[in-house]
C-alpha atoms as a PDB file:
ATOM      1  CA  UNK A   1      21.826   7.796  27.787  1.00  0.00           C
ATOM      2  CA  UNK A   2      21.108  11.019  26.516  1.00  0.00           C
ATOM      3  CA  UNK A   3      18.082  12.472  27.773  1.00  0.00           C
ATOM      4  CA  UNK A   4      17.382  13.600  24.059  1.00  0.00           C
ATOM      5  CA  UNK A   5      17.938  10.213  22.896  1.00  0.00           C
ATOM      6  CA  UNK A   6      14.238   8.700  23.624  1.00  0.00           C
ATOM      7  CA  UNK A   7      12.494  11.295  21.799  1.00  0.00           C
ATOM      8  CA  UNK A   8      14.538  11.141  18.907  1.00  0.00           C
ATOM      9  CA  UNK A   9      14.268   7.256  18.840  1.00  0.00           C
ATOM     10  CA  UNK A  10      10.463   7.787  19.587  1.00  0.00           C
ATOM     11  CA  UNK A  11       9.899   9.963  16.387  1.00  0.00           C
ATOM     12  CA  UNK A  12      12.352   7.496  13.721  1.00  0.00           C
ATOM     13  CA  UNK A  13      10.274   5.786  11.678  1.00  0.00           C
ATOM     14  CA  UNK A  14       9.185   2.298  12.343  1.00  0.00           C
ATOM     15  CA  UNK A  15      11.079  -0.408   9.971  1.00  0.00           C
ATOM     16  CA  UNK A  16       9.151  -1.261   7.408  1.00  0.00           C
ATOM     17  CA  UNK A  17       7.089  -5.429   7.763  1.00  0.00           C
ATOM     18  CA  UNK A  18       5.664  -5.586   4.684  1.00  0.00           C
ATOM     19  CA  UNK A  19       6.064  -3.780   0.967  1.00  0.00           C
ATOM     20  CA  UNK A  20       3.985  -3.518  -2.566  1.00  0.00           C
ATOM     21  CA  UNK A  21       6.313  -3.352  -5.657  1.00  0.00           C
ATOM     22  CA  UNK A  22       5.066  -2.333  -9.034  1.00  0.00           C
ATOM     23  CA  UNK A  23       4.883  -4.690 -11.355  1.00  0.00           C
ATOM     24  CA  UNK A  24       3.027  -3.608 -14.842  1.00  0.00           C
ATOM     25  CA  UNK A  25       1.160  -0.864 -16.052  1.00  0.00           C
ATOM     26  CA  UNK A  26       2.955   2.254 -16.506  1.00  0.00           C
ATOM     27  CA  UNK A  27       6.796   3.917 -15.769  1.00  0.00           C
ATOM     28  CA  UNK A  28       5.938   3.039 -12.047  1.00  0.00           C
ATOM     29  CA  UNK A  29       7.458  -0.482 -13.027  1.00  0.00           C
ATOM     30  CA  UNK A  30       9.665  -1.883 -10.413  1.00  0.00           C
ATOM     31  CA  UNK A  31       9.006   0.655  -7.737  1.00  0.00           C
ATOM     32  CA  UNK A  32       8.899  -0.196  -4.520  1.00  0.00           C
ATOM     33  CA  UNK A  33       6.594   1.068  -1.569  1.00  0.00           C
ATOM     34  CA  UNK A  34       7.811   0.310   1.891  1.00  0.00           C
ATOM     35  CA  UNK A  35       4.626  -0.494   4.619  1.00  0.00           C
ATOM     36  CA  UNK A  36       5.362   0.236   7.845  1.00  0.00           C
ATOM     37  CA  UNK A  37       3.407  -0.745  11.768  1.00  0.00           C
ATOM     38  CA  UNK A  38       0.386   1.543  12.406  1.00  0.00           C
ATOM     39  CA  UNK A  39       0.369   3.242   8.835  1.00  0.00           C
ATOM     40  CA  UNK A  40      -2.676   3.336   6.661  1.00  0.00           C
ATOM     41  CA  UNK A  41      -1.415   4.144   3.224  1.00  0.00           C
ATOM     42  CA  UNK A  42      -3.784   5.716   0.662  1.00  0.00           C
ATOM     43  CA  UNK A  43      -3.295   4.542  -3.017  1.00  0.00           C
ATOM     44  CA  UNK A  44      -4.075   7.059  -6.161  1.00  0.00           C
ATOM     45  CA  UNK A  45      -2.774   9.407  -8.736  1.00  0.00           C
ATOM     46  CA  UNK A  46      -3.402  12.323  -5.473  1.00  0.00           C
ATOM     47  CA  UNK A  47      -0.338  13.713  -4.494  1.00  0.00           C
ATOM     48  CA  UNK A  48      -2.150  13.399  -1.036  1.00  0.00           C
ATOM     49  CA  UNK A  49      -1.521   9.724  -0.964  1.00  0.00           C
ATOM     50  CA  UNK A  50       1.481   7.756   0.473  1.00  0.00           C
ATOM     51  CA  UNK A  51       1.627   5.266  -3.020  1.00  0.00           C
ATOM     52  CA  UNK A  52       0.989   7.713  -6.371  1.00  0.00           C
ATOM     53  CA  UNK A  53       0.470   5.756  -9.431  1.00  0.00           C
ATOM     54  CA  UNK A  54       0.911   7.742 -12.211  1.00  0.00           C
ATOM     55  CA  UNK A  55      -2.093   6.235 -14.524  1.00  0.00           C
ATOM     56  CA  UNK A  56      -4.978   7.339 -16.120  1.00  0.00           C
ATOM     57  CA  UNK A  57      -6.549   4.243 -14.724  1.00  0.00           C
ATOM     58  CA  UNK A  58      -6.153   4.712 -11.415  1.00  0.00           C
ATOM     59  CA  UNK A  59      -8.384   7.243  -9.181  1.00  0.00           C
ATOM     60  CA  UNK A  60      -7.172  10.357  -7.515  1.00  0.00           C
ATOM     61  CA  UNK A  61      -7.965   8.076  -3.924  1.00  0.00           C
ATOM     62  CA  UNK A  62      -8.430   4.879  -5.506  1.00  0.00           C
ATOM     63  CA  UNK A  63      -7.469   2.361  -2.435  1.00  0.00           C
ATOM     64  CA  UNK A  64      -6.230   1.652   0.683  1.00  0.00           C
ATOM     65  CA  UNK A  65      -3.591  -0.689   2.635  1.00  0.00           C
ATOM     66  CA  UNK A  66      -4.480  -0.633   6.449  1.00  0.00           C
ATOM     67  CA  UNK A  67      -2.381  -2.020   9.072  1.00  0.00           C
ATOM     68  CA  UNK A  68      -4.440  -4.099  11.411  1.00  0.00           C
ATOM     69  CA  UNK A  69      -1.783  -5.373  13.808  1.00  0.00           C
ATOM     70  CA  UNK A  70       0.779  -7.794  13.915  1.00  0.00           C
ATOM     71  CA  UNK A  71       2.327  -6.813  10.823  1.00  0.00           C
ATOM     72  CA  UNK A  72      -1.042  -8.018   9.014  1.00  0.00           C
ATOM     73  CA  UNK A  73      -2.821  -5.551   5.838  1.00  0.00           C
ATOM     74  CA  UNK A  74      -6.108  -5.376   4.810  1.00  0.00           C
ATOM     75  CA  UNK A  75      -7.078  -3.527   1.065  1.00  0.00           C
ATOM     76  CA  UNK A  76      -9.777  -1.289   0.722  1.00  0.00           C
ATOM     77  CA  UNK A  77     -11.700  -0.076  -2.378  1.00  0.00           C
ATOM     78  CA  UNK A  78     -12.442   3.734  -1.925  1.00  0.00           C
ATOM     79  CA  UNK A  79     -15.003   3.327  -4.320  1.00  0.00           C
ATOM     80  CA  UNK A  80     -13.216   3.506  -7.244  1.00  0.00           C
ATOM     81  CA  UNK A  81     -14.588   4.274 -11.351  1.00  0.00           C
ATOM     82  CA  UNK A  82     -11.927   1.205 -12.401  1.00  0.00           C
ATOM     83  CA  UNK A  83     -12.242  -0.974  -8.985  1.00  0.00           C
ATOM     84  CA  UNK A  84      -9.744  -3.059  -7.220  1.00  0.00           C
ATOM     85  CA  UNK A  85      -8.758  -6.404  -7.761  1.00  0.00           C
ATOM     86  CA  UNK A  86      -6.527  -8.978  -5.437  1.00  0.00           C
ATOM     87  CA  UNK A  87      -5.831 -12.170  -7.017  1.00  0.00           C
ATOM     88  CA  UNK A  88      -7.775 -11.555 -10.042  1.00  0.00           C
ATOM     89  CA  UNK A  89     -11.039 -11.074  -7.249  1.00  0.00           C
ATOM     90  CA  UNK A  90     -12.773  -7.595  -7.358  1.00  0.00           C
ATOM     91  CA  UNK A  91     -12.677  -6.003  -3.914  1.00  0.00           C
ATOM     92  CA  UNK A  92     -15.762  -4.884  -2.288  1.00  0.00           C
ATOM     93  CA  UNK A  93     -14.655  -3.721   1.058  1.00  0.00           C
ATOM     94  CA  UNK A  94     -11.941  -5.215   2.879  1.00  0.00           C
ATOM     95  CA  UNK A  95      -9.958  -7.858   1.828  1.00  0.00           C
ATOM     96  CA  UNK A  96      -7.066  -9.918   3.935  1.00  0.00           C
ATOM     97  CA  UNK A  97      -3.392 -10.005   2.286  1.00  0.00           C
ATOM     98  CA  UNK A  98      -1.439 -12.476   1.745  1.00  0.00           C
ATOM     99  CA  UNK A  99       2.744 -12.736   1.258  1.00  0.00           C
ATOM    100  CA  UNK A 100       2.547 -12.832  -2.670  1.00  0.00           C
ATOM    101  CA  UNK A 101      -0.995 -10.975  -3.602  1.00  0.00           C
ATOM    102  CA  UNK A 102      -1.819  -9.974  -6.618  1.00  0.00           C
ATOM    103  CA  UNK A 103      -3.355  -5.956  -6.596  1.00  0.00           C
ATOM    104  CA  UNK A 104      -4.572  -4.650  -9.208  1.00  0.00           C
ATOM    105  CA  UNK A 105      -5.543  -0.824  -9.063  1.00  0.00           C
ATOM    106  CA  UNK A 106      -6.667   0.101 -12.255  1.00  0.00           C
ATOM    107  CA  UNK A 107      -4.186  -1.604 -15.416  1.00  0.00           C
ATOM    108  CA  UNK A 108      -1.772  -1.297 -12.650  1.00  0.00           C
ATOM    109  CA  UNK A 109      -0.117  -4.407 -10.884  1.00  0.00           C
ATOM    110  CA  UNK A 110       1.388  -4.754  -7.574  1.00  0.00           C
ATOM    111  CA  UNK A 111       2.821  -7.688  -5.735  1.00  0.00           C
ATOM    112  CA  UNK A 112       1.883  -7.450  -2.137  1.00  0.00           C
ATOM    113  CA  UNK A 113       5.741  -8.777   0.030  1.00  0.00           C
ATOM    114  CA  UNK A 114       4.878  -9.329   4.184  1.00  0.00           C
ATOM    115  CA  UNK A 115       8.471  -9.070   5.272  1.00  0.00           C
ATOM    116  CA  UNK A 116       7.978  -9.822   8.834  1.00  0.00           C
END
């Protein structure tokens, strides 16, 4: 082995364990947004986050998806004008999630996938 090759495998991206896909509210349709180990992925219109929604509905920093370990996500509500919704539920702070979750971040739906 290479002595090169650990740091190069050390900075590769982690595979993803879990993913949201888009499923209504704007041309964001069908999209796909990998989650991967130890990420905590920022949800908005910002081009600051890791998941843009482009939507009037949706806040600049509207939500979060934290890793928590083993592969698990919790959602968070950044205190949002529109609010956040999982499984038809409004979130106020953190909320578990589940292999098929509904999200809703503004009019926008997402199906929450654990892949792991």
């Amino acid at each position: 082995m290479r002595s090169d090759e650990p740091t190069r495998l050390m900075n590769e991206p982690l595979p993803a364990v879990a993913w949201l896909m888009v499923r209504a509210g704007g041309p964001d349709r069908g999209r796909r947004f990998d989650l991967r180990p130890r990420s905590h992925n920022k949800i908005g219109r910002s081009a600051s986050c890791a998941i843009i929604l482009d939507n009037d509905t949706v806040s600049k920093e509207h939500a979060k998806v934290l890793h928590i370990g083993n592969g698990h996500y919790d959602l968070l509500d950044l205190g949002s004008l529109n609010g956040t919704t999982l499984n038809g539920m409004r979130v106020n702070g953190r909320a578990s999630l589940h292999d098929g979750d509904v999200i809703q971040i503004g009019n926008v739906k997402l199906i929450y996938k654990d892949i792991h």
